[in-house]
N, C-alpha and C. Protein backbone atom coordinates (compact mmCIF):
# COMPACT_ATOMS: atom_id res chain seq x y z
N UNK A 1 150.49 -54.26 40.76
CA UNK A 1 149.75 -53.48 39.85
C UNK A 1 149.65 -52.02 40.21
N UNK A 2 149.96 -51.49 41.50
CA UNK A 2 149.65 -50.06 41.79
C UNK A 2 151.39 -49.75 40.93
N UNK A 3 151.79 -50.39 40.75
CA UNK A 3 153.04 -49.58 39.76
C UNK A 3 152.67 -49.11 38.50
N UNK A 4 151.88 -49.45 38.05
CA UNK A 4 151.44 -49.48 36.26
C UNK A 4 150.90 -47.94 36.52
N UNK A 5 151.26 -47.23 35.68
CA UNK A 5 150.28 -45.92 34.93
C UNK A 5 149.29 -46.20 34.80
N UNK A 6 148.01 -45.37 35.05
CA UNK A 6 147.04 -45.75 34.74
C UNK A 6 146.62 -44.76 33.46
N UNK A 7 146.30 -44.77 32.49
CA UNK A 7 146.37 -44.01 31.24
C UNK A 7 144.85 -42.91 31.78
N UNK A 8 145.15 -41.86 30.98
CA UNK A 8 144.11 -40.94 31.07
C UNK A 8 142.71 -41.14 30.37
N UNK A 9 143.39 -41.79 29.25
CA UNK A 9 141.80 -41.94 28.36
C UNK A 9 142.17 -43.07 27.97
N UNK A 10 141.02 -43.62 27.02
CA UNK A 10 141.16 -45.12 26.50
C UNK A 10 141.85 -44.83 25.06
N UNK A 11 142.65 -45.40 24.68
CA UNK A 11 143.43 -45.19 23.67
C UNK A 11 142.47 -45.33 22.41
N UNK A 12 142.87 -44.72 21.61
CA UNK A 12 141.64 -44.68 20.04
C UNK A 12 141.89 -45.79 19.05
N UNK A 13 140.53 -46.22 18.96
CA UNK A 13 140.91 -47.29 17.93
C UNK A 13 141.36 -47.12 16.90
N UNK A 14 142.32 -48.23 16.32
CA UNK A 14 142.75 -47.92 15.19
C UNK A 14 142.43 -48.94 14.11
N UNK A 15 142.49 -48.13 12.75
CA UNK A 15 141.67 -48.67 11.54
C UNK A 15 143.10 -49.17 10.69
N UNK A 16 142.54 -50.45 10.24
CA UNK A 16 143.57 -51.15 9.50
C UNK A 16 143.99 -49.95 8.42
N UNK A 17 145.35 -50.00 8.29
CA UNK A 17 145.83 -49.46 6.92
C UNK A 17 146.21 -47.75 6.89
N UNK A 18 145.21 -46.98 7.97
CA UNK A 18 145.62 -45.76 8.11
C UNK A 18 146.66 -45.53 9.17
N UNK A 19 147.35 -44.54 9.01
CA UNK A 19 148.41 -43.89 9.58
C UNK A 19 147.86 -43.32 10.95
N UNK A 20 148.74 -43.54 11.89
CA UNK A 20 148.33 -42.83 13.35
C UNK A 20 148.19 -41.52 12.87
N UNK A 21 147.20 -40.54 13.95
CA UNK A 21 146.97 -39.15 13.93
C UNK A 21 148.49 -38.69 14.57
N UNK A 22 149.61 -37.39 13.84
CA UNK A 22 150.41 -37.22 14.49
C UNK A 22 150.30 -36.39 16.03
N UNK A 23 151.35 -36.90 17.23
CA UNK A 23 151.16 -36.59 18.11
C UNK A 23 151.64 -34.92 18.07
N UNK A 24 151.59 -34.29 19.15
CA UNK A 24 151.91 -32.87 19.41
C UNK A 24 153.49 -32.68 19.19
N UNK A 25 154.43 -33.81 19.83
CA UNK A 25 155.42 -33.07 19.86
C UNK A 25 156.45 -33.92 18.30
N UNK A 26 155.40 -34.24 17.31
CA UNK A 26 155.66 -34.40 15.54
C UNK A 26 155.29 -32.91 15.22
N UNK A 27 156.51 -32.21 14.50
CA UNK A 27 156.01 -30.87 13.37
C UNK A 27 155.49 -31.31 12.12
N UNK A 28 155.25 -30.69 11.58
CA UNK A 28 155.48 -30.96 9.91
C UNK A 28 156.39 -30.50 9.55
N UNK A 29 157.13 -31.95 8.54
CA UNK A 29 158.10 -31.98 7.62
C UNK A 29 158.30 -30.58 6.95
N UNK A 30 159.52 -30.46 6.83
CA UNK A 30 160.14 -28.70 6.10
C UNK A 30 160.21 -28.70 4.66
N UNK A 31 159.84 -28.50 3.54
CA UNK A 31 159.54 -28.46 2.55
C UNK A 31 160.98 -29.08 1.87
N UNK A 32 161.40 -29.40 1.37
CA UNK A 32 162.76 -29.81 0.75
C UNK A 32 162.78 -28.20 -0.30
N UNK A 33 164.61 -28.02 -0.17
CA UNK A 33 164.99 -26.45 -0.23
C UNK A 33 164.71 -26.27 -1.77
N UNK A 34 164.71 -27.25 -3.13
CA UNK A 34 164.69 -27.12 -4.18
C UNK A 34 162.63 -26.43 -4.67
N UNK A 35 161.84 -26.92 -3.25
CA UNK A 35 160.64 -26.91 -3.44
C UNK A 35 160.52 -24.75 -3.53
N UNK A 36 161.19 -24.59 -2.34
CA UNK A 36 161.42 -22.94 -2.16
C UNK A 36 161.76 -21.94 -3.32
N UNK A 37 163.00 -22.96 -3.85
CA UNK A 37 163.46 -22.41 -5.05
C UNK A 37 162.59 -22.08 -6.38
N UNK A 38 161.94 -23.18 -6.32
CA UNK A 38 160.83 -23.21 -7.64
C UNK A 38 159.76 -22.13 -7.47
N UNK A 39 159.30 -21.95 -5.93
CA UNK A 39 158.25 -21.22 -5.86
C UNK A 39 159.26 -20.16 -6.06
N UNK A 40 160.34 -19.59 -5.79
CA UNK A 40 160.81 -18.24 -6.23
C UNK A 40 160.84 -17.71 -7.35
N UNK A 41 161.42 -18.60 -8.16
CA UNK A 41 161.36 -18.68 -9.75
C UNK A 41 159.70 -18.78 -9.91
N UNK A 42 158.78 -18.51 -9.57
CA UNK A 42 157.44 -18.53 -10.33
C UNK A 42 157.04 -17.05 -9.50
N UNK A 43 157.22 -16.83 -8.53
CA UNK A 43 157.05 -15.71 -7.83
C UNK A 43 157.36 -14.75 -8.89
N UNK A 44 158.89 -14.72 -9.38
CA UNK A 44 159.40 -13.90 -10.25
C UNK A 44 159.02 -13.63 -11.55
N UNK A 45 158.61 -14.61 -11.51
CA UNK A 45 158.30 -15.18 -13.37
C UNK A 45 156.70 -14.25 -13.10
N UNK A 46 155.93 -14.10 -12.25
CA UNK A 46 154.59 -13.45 -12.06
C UNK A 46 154.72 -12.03 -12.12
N UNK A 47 155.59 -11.76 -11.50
CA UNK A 47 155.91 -10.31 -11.26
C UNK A 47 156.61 -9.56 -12.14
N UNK A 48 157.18 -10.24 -13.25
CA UNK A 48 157.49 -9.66 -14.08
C UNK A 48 156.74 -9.72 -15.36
N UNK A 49 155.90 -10.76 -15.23
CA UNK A 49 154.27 -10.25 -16.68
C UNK A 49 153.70 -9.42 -16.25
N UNK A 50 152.95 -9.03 -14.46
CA UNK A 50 152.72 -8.00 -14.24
C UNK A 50 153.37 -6.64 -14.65
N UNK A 51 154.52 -6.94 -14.60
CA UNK A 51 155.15 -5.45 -14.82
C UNK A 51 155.01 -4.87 -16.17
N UNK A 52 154.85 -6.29 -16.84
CA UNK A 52 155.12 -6.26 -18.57
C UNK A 52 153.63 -5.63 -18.89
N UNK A 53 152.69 -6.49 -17.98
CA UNK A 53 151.16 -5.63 -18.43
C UNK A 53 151.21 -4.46 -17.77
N UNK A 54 151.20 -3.95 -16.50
CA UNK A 54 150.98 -2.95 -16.47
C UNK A 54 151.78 -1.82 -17.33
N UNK A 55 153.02 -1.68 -18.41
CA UNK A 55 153.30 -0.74 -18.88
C UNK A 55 152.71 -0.90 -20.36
N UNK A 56 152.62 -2.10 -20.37
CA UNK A 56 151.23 -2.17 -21.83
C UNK A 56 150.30 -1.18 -21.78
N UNK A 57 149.64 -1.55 -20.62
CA UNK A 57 148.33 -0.44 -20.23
C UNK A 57 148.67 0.83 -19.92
N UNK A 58 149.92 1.31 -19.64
CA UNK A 58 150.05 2.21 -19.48
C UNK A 58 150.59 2.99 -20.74
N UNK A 59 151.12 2.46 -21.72
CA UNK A 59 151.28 3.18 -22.78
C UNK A 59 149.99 3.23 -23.35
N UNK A 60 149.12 2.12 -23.58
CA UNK A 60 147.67 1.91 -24.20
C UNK A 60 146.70 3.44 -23.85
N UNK A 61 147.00 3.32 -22.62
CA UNK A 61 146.16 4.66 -21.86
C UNK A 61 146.75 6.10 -22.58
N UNK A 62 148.06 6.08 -22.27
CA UNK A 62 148.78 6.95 -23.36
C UNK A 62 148.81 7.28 -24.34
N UNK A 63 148.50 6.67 -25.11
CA UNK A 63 148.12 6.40 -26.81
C UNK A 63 146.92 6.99 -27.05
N UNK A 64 146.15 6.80 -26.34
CA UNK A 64 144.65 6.85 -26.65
C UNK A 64 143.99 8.16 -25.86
N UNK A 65 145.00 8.53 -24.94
CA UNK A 65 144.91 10.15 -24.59
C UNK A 65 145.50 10.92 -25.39
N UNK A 66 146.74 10.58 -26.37
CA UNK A 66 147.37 11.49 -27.00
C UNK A 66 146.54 11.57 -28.48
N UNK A 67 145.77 10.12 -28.78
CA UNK A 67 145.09 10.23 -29.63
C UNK A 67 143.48 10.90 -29.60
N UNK A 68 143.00 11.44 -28.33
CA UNK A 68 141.89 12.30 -28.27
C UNK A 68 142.31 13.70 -28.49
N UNK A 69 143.65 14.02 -27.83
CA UNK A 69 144.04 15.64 -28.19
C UNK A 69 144.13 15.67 -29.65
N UNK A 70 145.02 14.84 -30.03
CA UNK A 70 145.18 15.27 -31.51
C UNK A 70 144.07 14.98 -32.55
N UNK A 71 142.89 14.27 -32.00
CA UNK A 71 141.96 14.49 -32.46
C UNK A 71 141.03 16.15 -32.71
N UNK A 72 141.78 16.46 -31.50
CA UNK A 72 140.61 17.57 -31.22
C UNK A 72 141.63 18.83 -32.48
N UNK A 73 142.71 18.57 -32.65
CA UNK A 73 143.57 19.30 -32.93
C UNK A 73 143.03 19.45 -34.67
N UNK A 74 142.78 18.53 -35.38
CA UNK A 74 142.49 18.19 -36.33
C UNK A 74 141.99 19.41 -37.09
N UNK A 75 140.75 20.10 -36.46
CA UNK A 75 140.07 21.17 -36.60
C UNK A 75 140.76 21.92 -37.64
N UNK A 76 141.86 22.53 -36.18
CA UNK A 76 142.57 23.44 -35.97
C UNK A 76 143.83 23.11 -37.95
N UNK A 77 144.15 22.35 -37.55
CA UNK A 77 145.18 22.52 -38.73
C UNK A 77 144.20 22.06 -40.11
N UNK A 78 143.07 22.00 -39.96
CA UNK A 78 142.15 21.89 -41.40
C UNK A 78 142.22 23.29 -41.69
N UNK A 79 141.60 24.47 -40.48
CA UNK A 79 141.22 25.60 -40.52
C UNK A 79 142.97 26.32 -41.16
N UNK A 80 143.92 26.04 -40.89
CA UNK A 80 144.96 26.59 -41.27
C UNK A 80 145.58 26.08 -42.66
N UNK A 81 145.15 24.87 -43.21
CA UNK A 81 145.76 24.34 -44.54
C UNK A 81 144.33 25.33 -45.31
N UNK A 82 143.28 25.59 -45.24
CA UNK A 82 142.37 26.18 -45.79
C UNK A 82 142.79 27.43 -45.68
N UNK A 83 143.51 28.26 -44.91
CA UNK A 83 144.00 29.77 -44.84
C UNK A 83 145.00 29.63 -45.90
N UNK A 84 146.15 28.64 -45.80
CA UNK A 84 147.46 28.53 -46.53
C UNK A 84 147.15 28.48 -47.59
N UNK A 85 146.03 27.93 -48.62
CA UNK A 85 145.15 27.78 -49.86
C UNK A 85 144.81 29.62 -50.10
N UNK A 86 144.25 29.90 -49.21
CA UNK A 86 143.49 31.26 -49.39
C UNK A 86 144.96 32.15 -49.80
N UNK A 87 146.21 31.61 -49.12
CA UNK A 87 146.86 33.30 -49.59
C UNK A 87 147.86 32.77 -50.44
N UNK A 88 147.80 31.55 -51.09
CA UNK A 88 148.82 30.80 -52.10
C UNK A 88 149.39 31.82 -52.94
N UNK A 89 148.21 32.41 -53.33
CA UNK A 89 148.45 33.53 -54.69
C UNK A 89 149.72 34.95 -54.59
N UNK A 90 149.91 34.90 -53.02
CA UNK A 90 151.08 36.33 -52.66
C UNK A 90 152.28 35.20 -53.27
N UNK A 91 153.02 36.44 -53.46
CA UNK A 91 154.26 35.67 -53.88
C UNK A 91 154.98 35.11 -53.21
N UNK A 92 156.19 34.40 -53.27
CA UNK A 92 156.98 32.98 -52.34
C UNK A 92 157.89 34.50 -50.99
N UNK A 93 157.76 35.25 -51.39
CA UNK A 93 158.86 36.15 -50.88
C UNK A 93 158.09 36.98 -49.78
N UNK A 94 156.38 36.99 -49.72
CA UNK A 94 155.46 37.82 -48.69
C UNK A 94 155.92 37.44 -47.67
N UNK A 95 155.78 38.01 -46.66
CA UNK A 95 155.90 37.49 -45.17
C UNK A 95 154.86 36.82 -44.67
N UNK A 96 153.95 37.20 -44.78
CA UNK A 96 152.21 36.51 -44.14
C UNK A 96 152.92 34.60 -45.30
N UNK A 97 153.42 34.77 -46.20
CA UNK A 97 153.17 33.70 -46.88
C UNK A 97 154.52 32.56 -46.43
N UNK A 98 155.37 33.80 -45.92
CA UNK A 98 157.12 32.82 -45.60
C UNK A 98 156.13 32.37 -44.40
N UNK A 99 155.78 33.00 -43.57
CA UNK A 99 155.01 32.17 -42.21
C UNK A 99 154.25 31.65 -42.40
N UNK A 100 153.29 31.29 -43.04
CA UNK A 100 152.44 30.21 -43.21
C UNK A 100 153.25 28.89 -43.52
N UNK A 101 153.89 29.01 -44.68
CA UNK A 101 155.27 27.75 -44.85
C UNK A 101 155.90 27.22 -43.86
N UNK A 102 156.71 28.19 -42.92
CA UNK A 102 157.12 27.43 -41.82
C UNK A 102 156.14 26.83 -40.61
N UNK A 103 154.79 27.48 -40.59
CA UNK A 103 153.92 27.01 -39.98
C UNK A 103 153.81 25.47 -40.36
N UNK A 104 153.25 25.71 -41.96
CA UNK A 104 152.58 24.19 -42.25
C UNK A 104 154.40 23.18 -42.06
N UNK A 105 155.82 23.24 -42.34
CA UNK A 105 156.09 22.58 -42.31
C UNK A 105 157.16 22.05 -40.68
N UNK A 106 156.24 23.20 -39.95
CA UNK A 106 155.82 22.57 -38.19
C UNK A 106 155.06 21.57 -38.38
N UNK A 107 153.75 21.93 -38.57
CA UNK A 107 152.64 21.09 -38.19
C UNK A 107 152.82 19.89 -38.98
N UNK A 108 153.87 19.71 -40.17
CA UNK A 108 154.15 18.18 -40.85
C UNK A 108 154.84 17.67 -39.97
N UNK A 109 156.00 18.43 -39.29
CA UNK A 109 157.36 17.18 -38.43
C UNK A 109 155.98 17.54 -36.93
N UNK A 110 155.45 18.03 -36.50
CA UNK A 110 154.49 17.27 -35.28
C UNK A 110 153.82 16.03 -35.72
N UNK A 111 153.15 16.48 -36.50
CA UNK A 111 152.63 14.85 -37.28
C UNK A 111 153.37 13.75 -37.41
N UNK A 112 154.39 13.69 -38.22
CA UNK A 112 155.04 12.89 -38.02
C UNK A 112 155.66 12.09 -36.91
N UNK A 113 156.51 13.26 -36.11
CA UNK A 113 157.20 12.82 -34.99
C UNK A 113 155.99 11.82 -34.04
N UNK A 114 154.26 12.46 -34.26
CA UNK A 114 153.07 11.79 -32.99
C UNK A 114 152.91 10.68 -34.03
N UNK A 115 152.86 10.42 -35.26
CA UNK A 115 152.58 8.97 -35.78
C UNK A 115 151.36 9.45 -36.39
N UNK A 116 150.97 10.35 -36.69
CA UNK A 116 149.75 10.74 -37.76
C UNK A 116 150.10 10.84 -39.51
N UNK A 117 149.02 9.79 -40.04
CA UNK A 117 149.39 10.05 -41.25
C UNK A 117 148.42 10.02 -42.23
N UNK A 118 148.33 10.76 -43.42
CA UNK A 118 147.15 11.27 -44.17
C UNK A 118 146.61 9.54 -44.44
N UNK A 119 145.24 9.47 -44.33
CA UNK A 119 144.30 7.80 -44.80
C UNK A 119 144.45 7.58 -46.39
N UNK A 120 144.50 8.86 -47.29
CA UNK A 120 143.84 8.94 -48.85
C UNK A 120 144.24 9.58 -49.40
N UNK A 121 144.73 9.53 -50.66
CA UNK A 121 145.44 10.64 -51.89
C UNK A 121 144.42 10.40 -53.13
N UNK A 122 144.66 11.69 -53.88
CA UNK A 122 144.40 11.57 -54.86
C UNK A 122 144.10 10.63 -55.88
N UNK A 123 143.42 9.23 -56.34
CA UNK A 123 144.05 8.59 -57.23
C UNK A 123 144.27 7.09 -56.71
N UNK A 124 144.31 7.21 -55.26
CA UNK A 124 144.07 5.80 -54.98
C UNK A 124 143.13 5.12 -54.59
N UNK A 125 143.05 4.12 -54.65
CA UNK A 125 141.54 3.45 -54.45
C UNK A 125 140.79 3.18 -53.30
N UNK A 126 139.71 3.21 -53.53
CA UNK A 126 138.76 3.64 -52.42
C UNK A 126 138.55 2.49 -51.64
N UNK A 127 138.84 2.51 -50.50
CA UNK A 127 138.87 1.55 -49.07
C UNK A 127 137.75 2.13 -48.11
N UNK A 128 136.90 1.16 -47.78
CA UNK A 128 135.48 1.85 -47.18
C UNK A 128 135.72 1.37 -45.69
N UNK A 129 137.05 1.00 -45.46
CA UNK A 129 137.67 0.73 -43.84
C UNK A 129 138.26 2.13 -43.96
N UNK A 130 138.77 2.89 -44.43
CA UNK A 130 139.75 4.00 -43.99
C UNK A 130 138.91 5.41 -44.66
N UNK A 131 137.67 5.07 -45.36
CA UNK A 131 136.66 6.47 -45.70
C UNK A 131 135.77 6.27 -46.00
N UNK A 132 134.42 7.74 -46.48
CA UNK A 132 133.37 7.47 -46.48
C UNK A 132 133.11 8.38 -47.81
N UNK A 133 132.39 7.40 -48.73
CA UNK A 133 132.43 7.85 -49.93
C UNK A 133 130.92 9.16 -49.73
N UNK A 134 130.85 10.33 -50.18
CA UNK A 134 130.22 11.22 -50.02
C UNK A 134 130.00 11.84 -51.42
N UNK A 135 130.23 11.61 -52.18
CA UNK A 135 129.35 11.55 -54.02
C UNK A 135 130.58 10.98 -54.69
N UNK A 136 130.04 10.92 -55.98
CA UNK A 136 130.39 10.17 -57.28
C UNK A 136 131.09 11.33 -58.01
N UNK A 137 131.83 10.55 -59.08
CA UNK A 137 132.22 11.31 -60.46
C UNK A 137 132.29 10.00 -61.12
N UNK A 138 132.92 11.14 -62.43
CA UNK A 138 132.94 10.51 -64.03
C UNK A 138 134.40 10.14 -63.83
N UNK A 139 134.52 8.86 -63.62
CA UNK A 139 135.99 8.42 -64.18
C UNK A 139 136.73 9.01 -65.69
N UNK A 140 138.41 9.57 -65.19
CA UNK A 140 139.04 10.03 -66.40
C UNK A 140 140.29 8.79 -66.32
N UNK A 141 140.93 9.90 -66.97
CA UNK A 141 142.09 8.73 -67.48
C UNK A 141 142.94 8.52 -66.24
N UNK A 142 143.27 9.54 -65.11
CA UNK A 142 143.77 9.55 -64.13
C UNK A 142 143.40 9.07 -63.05
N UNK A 143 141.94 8.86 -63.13
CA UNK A 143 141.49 8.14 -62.12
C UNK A 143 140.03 7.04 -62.40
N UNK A 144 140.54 6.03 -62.45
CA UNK A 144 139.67 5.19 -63.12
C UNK A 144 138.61 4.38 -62.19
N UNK A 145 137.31 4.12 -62.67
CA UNK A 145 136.40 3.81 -61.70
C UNK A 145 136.83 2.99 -60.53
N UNK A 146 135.94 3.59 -59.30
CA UNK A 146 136.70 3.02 -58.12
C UNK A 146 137.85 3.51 -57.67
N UNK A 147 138.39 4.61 -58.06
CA UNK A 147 139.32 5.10 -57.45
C UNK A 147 139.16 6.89 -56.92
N UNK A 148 140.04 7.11 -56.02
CA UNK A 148 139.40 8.42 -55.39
C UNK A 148 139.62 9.71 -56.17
N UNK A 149 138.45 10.59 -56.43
CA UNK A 149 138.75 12.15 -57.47
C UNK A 149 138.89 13.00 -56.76
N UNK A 150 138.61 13.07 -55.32
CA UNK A 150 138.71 14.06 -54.62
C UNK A 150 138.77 13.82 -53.05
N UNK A 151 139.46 14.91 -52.62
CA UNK A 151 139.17 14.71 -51.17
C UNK A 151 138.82 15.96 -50.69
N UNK A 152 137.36 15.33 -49.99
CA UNK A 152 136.22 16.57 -49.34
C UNK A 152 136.90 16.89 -47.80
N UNK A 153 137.29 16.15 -47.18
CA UNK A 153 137.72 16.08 -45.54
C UNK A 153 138.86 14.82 -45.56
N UNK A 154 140.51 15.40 -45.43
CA UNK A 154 141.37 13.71 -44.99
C UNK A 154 140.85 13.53 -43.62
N UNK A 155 141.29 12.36 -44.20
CA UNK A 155 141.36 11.32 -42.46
C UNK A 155 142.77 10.60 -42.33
N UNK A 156 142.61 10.34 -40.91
CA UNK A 156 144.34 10.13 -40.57
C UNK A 156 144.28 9.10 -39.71
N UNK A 157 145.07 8.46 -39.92
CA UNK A 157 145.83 7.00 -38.71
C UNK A 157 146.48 7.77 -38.01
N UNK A 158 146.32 6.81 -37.07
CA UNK A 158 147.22 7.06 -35.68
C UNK A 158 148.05 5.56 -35.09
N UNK A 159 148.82 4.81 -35.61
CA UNK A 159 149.03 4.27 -34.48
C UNK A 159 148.55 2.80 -35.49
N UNK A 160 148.81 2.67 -36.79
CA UNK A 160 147.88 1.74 -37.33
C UNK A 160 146.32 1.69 -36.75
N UNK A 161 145.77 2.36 -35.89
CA UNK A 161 144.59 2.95 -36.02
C UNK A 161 143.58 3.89 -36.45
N UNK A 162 142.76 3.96 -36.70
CA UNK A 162 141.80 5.12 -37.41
C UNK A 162 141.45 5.99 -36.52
N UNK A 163 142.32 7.12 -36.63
CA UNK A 163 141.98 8.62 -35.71
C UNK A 163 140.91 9.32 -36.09
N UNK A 164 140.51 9.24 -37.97
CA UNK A 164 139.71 9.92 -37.94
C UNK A 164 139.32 9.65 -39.60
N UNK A 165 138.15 8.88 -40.25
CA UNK A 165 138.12 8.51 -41.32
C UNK A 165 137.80 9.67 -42.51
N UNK A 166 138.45 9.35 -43.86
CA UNK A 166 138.54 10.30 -45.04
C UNK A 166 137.07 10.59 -45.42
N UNK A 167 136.45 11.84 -45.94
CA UNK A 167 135.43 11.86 -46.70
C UNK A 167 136.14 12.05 -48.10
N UNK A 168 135.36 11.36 -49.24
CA UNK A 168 136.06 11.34 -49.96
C UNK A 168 134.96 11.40 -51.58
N UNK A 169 135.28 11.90 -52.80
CA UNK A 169 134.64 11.35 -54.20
C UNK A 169 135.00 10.36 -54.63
N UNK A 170 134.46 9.67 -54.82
CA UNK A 170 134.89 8.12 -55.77
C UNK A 170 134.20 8.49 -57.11
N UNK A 171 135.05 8.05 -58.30
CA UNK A 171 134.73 7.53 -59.45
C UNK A 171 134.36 6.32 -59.46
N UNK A 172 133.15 6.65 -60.53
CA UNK A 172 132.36 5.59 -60.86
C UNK A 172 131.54 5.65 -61.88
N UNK A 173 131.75 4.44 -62.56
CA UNK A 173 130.90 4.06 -63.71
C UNK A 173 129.85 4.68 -64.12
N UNK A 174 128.95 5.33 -65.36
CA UNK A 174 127.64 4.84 -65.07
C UNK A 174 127.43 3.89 -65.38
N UNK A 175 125.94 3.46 -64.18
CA UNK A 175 125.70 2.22 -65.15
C UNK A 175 125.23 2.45 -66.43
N UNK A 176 125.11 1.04 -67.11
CA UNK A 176 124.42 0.90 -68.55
C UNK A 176 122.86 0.91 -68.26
N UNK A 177 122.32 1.43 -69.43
CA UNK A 177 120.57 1.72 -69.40
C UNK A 177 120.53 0.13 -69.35
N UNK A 178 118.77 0.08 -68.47
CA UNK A 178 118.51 -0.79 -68.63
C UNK A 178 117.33 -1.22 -69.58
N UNK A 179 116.63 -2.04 -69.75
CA UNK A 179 115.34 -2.39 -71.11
C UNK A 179 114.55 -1.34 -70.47
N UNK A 180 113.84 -1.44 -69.34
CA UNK A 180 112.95 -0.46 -69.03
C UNK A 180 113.45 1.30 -69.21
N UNK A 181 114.95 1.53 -69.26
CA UNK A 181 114.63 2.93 -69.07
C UNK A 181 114.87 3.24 -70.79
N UNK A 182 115.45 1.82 -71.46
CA UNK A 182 115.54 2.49 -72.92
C UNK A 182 114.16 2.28 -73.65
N UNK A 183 113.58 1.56 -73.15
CA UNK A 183 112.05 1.91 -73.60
C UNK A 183 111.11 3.01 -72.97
N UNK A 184 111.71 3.16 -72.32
CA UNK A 184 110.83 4.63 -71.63
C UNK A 184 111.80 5.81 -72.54
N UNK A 185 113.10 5.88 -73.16
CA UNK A 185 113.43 7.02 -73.75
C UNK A 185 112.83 6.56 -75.56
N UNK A 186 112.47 5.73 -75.61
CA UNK A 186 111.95 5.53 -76.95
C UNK A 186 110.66 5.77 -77.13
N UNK A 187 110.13 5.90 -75.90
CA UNK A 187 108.78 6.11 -75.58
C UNK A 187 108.77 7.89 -75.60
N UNK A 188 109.03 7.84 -75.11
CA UNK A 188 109.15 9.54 -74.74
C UNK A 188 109.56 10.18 -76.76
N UNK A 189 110.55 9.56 -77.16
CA UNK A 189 110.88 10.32 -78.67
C UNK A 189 109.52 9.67 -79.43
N UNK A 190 109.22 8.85 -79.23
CA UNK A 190 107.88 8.58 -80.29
C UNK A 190 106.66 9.28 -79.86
N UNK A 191 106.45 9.82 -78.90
CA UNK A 191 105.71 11.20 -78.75
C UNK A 191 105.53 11.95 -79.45
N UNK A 192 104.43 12.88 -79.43
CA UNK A 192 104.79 13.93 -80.43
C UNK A 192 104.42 15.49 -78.98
């Protein structure tokens, strides 16, 4: 018996059905190579919606800075279509009047080229998403109730968004008298 090892510790009991604890010189198993592959392909597949959002947001941010300048700009080319009105009357051949022309048909291809475009014309009907009705008229033949007679201030999209909403006249009906006010005007003529 002095030949036998004598063990260091008492060996650990073991429970029906579970797996030995692995010893030190067991690694863990290496992932099988198709497992690597997949995580690459999702790695990639992540990093490229990131990329996709961040230039979303980065045009978004863009958009919406280019749409505060040209907000502010707005002013500015009201104050100049109101000058171009004021000197209509010189003839096509003035100079103050040839430059105003090429002015205003700058400030149309900027507009255009940034994606700005008038909300409301003359004549079409009144949308209380794209303006703000600011008095009434008498519907004519050209513009029939509910539709716009004038424009006090345009407003402009940007972007299929609202840069800046129309003030506008709407036509409209009157109403019809009602019993009380046609008895109050029958009242009033039977007076003396």
């Amino acid at each position: 018996m002095p030949d036998e090892p004598i063990p260091d510790s008492e060996p650990e009991p073991t429970v029906p059905g579970a797996e030995p604890p692995p010893s030190s010189s067991q690694a863990a198993p290496a992932p099988p190579p198709e497992d690597w592959e997949s995580r690459f392909k999702y790695l990639l597949a992540d990093f490229e919606n990131f990329r996709r959002r961040t230039d979303r947001e980065r045009e978004s941010v863009s958009r919406q800075a280019r749409g505060a300048m040209l907000r502010e700009l707005l002013p500015i080319l009201e104050g100049f279509r109101s000058a171009s009105l004021a000197i209509s009357h010189l003839p096509a051949g003035h100079p103050v009047r040839q430059g105003f022309d090429l002015l205003d048909r700058e400030w149309s291809k900027f507009l255009k080229h940034e994606g700005v475009e008038p909300v409301v014309l003359v004549g079409q009907p009144f949308r209380a998403e794209e303006a703000e009705a600011v008095g009434e008229a008498v519907p004519t033949e050209g513009t029939p109730a509910g539709s716009v007679t004038e424009v006090v201030q345009q407003g402009y999209r940007y972007f299929g968004g609202l840069l800046r909403p129309a003030k506008v006249i709407v036509a409209r009906a009157p109403a019809p008298p009602t019993e009380s006010a046609a008895e109050a005007t029958a009242t009033k003529e039977g007076s003396p």
